[in-house]
Every structure is written in structure tokens, then in C-alpha cells.
PDB file of N, CA and C in Angstrom:
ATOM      1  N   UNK A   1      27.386  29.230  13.723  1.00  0.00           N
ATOM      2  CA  UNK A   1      26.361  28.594  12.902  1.00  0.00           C
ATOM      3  C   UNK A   1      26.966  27.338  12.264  1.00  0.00           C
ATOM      4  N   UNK A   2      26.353  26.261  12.415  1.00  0.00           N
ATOM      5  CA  UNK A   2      26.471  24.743  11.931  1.00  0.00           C
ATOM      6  C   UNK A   2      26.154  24.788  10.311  1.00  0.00           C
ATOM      7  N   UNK A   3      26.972  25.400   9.445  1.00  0.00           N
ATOM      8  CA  UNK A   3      26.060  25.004   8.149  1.00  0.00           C
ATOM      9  C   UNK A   3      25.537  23.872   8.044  1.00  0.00           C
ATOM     10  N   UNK A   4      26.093  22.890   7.880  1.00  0.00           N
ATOM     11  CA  UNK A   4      26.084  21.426   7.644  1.00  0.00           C
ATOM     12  C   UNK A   4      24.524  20.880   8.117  1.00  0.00           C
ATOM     13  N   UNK A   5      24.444  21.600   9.378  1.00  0.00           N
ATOM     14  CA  UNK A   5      23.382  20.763  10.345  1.00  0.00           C
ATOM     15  C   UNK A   5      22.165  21.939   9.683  1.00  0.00           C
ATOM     16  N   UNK A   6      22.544  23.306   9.313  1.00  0.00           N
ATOM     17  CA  UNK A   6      21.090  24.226   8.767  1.00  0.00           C
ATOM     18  C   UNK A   6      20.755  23.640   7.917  1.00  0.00           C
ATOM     19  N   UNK A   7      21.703  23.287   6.686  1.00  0.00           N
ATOM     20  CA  UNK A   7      21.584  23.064   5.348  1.00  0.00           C
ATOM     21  C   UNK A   7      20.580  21.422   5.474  1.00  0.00           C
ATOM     22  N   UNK A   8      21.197  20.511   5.907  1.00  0.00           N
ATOM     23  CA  UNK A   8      20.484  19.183   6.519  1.00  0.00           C
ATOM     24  C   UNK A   8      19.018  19.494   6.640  1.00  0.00           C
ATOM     25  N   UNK A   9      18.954  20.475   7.778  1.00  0.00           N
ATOM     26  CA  UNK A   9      17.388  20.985   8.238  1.00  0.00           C
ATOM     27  C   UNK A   9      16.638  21.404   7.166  1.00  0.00           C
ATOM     28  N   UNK A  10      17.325  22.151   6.480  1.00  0.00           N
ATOM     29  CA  UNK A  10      16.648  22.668   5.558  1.00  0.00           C
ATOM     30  C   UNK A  10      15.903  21.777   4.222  1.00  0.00           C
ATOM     31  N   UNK A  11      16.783  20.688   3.853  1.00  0.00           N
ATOM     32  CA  UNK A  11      16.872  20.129   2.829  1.00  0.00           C
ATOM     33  C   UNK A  11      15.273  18.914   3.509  1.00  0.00           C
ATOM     34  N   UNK A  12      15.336  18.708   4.696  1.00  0.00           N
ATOM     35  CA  UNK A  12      14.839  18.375   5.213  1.00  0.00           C
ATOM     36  C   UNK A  12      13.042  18.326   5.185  1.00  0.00           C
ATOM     37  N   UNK A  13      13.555  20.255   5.611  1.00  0.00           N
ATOM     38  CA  UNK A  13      12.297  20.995   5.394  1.00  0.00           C
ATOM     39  C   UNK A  13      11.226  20.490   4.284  1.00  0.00           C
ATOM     40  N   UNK A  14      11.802  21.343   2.995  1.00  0.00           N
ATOM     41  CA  UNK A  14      12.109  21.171   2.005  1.00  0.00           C
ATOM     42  C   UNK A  14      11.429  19.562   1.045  1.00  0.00           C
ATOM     43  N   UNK A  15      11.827  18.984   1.564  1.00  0.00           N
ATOM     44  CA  UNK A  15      11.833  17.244   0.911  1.00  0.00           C
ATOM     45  C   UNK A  15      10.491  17.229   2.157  1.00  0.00           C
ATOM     46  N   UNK A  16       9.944  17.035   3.141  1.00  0.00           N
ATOM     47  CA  UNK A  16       8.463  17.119   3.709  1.00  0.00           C
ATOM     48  C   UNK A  16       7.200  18.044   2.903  1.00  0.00           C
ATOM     49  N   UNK A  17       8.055  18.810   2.828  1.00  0.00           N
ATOM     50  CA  UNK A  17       7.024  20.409   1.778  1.00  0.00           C
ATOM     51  C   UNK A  17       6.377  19.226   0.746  1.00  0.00           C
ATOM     52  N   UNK A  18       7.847  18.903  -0.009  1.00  0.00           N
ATOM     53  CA  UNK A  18       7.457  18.277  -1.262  1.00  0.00           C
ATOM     54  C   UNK A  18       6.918  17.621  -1.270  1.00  0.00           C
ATOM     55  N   UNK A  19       6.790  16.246  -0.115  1.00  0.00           N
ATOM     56  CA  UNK A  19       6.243  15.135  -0.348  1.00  0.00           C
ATOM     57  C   UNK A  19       7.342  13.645  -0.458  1.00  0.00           C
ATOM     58  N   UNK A  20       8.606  14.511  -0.267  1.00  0.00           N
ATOM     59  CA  UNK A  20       9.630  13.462  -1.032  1.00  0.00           C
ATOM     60  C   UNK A  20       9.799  12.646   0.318  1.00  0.00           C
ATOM     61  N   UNK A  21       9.424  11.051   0.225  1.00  0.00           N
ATOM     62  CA  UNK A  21       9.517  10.653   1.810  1.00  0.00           C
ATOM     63  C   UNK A  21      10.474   9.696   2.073  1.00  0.00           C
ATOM     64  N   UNK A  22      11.593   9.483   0.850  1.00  0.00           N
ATOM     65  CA  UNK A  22      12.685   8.432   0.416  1.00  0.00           C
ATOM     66  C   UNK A  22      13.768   9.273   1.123  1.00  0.00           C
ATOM     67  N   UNK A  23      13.705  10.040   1.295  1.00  0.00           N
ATOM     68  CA  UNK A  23      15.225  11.159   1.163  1.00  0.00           C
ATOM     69  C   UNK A  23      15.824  11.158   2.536  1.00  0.00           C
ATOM     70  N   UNK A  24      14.891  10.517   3.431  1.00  0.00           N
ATOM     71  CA  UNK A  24      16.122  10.937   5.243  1.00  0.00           C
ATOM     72  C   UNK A  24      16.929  11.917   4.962  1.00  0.00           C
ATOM     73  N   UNK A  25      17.578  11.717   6.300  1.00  0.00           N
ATOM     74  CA  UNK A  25      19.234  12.456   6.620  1.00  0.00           C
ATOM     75  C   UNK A  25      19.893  12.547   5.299  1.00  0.00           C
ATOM     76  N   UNK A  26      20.324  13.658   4.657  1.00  0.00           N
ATOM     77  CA  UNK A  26      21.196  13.334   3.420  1.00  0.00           C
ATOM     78  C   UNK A  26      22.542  13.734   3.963  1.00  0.00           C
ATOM     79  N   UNK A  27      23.431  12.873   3.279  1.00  0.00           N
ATOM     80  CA  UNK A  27      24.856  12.172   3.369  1.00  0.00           C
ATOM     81  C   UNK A  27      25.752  12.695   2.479  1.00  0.00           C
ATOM     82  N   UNK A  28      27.051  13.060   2.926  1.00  0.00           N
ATOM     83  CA  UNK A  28      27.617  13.982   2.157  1.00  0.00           C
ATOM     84  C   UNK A  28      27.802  13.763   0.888  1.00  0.00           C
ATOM     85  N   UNK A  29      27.442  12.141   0.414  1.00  0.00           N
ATOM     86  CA  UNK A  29      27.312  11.763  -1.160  1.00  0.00           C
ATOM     87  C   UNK A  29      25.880  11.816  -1.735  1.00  0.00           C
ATOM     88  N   UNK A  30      24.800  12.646  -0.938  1.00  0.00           N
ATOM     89  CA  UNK A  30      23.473  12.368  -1.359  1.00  0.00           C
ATOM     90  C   UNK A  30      23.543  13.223  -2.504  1.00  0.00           C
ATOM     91  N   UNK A  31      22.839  12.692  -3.747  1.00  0.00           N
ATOM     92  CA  UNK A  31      22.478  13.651  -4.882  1.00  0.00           C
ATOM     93  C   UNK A  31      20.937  14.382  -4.973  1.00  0.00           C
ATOM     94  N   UNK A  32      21.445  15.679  -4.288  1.00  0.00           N
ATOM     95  CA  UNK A  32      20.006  16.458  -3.947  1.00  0.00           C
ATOM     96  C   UNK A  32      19.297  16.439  -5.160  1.00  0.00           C
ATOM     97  N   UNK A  33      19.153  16.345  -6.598  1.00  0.00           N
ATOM     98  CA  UNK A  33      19.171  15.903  -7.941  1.00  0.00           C
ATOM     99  C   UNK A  33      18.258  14.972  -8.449  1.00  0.00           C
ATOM    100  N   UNK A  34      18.673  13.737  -7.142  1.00  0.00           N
ATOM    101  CA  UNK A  34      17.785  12.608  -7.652  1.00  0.00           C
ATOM    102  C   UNK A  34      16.305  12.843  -6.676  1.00  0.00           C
ATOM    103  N   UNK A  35      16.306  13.283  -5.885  1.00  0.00           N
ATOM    104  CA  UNK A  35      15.307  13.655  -5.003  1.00  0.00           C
ATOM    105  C   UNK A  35      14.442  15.064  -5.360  1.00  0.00           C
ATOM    106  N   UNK A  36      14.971  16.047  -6.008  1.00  0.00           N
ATOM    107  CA  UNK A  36      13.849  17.376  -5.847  1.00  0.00           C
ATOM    108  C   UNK A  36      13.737  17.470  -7.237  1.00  0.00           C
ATOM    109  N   UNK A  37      13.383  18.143  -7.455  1.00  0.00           N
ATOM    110  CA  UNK A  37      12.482  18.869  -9.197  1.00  0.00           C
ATOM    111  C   UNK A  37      13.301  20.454  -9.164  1.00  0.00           C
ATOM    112  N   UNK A  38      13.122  21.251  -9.887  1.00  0.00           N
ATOM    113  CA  UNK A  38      14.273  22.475 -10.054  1.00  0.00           C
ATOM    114  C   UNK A  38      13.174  23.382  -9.195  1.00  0.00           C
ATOM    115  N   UNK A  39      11.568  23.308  -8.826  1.00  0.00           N
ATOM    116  CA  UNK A  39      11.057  24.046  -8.340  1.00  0.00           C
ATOM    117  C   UNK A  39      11.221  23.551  -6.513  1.00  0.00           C
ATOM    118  N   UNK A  40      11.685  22.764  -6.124  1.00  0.00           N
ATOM    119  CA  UNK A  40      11.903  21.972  -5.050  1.00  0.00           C
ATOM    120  C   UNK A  40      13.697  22.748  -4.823  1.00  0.00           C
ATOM    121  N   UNK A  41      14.175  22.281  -5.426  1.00  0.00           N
ATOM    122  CA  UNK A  41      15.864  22.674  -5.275  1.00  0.00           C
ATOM    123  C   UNK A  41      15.730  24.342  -4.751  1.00  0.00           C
ATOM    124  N   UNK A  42      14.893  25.277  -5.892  1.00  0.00           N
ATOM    125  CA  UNK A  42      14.689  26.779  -5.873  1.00  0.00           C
ATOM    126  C   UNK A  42      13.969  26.997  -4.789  1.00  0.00           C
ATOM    127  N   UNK A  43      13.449  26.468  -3.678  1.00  0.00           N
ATOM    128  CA  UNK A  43      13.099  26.717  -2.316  1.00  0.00           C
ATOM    129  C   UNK A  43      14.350  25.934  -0.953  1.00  0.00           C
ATOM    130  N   UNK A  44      15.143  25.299  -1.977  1.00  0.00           N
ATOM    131  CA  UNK A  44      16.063  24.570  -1.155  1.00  0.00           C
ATOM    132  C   UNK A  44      17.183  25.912  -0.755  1.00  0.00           C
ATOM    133  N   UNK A  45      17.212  26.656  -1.903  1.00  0.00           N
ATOM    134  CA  UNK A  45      18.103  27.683  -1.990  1.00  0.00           C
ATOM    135  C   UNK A  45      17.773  29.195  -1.617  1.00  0.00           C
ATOM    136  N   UNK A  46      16.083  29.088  -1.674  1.00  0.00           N
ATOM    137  CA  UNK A  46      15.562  30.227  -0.374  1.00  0.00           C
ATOM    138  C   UNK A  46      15.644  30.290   0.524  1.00  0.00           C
ATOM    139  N   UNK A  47      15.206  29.057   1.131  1.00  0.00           N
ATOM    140  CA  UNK A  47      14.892  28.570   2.687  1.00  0.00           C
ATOM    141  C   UNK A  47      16.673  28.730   2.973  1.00  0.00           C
ATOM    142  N   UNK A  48      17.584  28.361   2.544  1.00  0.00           N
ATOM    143  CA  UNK A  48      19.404  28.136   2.928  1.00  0.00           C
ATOM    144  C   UNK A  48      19.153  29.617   2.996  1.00  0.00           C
ATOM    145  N   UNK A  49      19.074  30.542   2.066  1.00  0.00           N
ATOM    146  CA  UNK A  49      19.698  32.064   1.775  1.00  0.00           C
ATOM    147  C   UNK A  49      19.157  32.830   3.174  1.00  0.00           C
ATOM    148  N   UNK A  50      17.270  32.223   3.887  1.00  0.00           N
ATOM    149  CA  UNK A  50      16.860  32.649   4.641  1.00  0.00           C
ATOM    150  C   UNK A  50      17.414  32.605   5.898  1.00  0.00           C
ATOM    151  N   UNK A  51      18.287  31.168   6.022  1.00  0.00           N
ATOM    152  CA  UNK A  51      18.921  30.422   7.257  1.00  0.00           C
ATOM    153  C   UNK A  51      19.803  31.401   7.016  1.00  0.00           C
ATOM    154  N   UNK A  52      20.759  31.349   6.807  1.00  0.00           N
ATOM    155  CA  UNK A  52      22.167  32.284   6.292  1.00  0.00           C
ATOM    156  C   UNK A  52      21.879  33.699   7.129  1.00  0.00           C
ATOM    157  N   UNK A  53      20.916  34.258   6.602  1.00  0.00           N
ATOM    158  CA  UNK A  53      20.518  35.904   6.941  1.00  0.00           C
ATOM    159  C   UNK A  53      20.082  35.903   8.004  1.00  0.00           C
ATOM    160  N   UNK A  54      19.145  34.964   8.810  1.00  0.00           N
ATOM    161  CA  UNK A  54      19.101  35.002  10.469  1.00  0.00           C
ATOM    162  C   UNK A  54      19.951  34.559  11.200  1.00  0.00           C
ATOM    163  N   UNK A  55      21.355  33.662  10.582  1.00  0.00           N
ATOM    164  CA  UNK A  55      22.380  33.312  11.341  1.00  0.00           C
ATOM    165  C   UNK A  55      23.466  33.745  11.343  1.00  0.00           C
ATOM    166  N   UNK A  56      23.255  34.974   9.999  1.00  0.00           N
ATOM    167  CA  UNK A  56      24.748  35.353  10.338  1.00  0.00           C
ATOM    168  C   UNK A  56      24.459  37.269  10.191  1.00  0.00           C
ATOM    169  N   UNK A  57      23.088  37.602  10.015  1.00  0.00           N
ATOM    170  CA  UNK A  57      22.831  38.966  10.119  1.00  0.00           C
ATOM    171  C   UNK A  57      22.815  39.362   8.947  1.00  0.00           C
ATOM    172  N   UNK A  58      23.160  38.843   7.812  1.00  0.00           N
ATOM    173  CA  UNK A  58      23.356  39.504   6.842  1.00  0.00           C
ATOM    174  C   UNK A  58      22.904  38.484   5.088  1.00  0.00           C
ATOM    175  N   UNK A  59      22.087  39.054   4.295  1.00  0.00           N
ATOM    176  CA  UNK A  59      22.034  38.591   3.091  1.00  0.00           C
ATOM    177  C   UNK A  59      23.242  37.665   2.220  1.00  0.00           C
ATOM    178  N   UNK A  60      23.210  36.014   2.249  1.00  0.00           N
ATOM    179  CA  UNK A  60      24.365  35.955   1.142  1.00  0.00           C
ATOM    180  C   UNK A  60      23.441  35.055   0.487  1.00  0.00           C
ATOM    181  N   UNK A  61      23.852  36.293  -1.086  1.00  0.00           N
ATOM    182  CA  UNK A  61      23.028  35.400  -2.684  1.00  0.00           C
ATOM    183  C   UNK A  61      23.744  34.159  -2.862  1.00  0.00           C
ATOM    184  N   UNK A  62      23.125  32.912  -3.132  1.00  0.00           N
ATOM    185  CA  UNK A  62      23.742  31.720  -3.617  1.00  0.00           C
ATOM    186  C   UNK A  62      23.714  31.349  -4.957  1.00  0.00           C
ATOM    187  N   UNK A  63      22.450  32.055  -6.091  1.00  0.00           N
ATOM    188  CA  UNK A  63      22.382  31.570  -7.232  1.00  0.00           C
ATOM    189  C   UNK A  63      23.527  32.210  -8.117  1.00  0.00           C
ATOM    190  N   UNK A  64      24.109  31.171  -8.904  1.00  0.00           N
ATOM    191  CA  UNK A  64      24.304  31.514 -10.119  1.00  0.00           C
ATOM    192  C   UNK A  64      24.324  30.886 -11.006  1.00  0.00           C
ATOM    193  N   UNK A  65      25.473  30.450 -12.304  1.00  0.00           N
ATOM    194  CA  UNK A  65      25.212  29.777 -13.879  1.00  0.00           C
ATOM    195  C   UNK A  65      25.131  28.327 -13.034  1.00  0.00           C
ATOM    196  N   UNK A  66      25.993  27.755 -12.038  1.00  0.00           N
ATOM    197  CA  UNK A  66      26.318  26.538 -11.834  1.00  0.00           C
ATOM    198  C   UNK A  66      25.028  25.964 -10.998  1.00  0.00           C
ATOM    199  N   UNK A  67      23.754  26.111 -11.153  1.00  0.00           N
ATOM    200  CA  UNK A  67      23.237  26.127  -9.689  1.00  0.00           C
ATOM    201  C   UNK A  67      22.993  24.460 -10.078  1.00  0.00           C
ATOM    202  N   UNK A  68      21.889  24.802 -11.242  1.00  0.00           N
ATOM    203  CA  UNK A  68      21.127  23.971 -12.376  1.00  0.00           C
ATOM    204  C   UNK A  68      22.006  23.280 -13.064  1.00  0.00           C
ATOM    205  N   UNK A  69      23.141  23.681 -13.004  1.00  0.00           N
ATOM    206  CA  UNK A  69      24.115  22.946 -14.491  1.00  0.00           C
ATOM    207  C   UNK A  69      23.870  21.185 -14.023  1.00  0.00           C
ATOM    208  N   UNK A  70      22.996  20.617 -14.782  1.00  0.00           N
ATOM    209  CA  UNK A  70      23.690  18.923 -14.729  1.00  0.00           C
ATOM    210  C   UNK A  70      24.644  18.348 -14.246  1.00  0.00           C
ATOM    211  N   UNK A  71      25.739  18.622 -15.075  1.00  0.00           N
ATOM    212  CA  UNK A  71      27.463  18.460 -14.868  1.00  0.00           C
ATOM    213  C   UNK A  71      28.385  19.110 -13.838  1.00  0.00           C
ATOM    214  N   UNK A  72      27.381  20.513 -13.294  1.00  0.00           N
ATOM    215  CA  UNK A  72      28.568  20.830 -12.555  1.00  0.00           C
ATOM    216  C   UNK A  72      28.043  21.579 -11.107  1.00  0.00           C
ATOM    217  N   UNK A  73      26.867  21.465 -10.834  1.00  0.00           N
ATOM    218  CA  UNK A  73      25.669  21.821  -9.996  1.00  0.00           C
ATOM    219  C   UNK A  73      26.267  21.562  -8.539  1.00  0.00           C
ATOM    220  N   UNK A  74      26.450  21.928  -7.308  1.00  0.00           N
ATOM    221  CA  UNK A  74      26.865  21.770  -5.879  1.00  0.00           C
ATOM    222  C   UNK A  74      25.479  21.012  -5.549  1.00  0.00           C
ATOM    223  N   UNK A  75      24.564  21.096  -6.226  1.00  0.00           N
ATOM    224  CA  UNK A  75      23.578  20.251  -5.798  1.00  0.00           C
ATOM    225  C   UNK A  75      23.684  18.412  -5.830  1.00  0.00           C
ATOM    226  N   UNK A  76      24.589  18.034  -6.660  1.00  0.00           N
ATOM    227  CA  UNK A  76      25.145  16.391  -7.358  1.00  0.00           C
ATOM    228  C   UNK A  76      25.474  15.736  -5.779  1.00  0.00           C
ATOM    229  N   UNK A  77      25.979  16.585  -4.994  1.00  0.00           N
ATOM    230  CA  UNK A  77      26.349  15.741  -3.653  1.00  0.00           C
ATOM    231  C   UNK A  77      26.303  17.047  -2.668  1.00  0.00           C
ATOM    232  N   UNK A  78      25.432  16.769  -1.466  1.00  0.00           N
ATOM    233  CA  UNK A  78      25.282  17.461  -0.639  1.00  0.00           C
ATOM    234  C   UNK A  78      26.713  18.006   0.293  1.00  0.00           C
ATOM    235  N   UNK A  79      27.631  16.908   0.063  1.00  0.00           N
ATOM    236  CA  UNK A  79      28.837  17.724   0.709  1.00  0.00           C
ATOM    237  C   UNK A  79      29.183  18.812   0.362  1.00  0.00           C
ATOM    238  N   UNK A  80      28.839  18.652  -1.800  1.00  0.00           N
ATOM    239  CA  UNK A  80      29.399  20.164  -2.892  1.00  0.00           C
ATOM    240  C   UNK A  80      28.468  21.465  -2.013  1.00  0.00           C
ATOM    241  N   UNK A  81      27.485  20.937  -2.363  1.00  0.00           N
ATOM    242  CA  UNK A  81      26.525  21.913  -1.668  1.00  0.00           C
ATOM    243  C   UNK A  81      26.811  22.785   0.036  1.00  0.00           C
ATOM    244  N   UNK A  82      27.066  22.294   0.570  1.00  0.00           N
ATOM    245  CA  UNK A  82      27.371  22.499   2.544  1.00  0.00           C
ATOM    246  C   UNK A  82      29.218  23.172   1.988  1.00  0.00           C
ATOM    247  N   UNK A  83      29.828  23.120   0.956  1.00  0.00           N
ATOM    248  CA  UNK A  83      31.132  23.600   0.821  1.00  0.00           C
ATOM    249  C   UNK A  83      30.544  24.646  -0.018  1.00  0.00           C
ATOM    250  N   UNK A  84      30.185  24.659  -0.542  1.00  0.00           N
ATOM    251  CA  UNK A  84      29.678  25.703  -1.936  1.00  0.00           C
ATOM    252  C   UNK A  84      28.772  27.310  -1.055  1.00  0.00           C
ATOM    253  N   UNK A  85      27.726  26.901  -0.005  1.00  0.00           N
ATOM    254  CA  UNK A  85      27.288  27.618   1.032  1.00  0.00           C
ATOM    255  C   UNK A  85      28.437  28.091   1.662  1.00  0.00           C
ATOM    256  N   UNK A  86      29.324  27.607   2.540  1.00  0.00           N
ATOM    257  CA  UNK A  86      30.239  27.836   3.424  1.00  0.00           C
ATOM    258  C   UNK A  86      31.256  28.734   3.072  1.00  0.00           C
ATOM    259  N   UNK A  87      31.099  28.617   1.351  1.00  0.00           N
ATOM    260  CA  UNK A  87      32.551  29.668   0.943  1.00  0.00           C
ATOM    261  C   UNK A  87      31.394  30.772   0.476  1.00  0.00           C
ATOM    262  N   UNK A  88      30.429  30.758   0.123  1.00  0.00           N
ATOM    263  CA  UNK A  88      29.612  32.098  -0.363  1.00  0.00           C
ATOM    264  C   UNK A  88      29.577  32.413   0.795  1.00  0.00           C
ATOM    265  N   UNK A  89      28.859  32.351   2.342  1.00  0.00           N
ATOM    266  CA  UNK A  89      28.947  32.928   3.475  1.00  0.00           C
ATOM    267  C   UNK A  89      30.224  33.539   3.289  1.00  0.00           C
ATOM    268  N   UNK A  90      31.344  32.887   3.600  1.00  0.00           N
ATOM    269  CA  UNK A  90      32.818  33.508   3.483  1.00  0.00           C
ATOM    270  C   UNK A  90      33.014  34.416   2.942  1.00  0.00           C
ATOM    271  N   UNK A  91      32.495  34.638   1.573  1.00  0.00           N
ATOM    272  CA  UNK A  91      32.798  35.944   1.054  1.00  0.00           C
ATOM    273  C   UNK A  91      31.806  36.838   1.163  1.00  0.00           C
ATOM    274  N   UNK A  92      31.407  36.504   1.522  1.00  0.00           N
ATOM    275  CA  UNK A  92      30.229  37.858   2.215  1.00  0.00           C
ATOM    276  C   UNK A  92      28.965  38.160   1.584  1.00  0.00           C
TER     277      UNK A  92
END
């Protein structure tokens, strides 16, 4: 499984749902942040959790304190995000 290229798709998804039509391809410095609303991001992180569980067989939760944080969010740059996925898969 390609995270990089699900997560892309997804964000993708996601930003069409919304309406958001500025956002293309996002780039490992894109700030998913400046583009979605927290109810936009919270389907960014369903739709990923959903990808995850048909690609790798198994449930991995992504939320926690940092999701939303302003300052410290994997959402600020899509690279944080595609590394932040990749190690929660990892741990199972």
C-alpha cells in the first residue's frame, strides 16, 4: 500500500466533497489547514482510517490530542501527515 498516493487520493476526495477547488495535488509542504474547516479535516481522517482498513485488513485509529492542535497538528504539512499515518499503521 502507497500511503502517500491513498492519503493524496483521499485528501483529494475530500477537498471535491467540499467544494475546495484551489487545493490540486497537495505537496509535501501543503498546509491541509489552509484548505479544509475541522468538519472537512474529520472526514479527511475517516475516509484515511477507511483506506488503511481495506489496505491493510485491519482498523488503525488516527485521532488524538495533536490532531486539531494549531501548533502541532500533522495536518500543517501534508508530508507530517503521510509520516504521522505511516507510523500509526506501523504500530498497529
Amino acid at each position: 500500500m502507497n500511503i502517500e498516493q491513498t492519503l493524496a487520493d483521499v485528501v483529494q476526495r475530500v477537498a471535491k466533497d467540499a467544494g475546495v477547488d484551489n487545493l490540486g495535488a497537495p505537496q509535501a509542504d501543503t498546509n491541509l489547514m489552509d484548505y479544509f474547516d475541522s468538519l472537512a479535516l474529520l472526514n479527511v481522517v475517516m475516509a484515511t482510517e477507511t483506506e488503511l482498513e481495506i489496505g491493510l485488513g485491519r482498523y488503525v485509529m488516527l485521532a488524538d490530542e495533536t490532531l486539531m492542535d494549531a501548533a502541532r497538528s500533522p495536518f500543517l504539512r501534508f508530508g507530517t501527515w503521510c509520516r504521522y499515518v505511516a507510523d500509526a499503521a506501523a504500530r498497529g
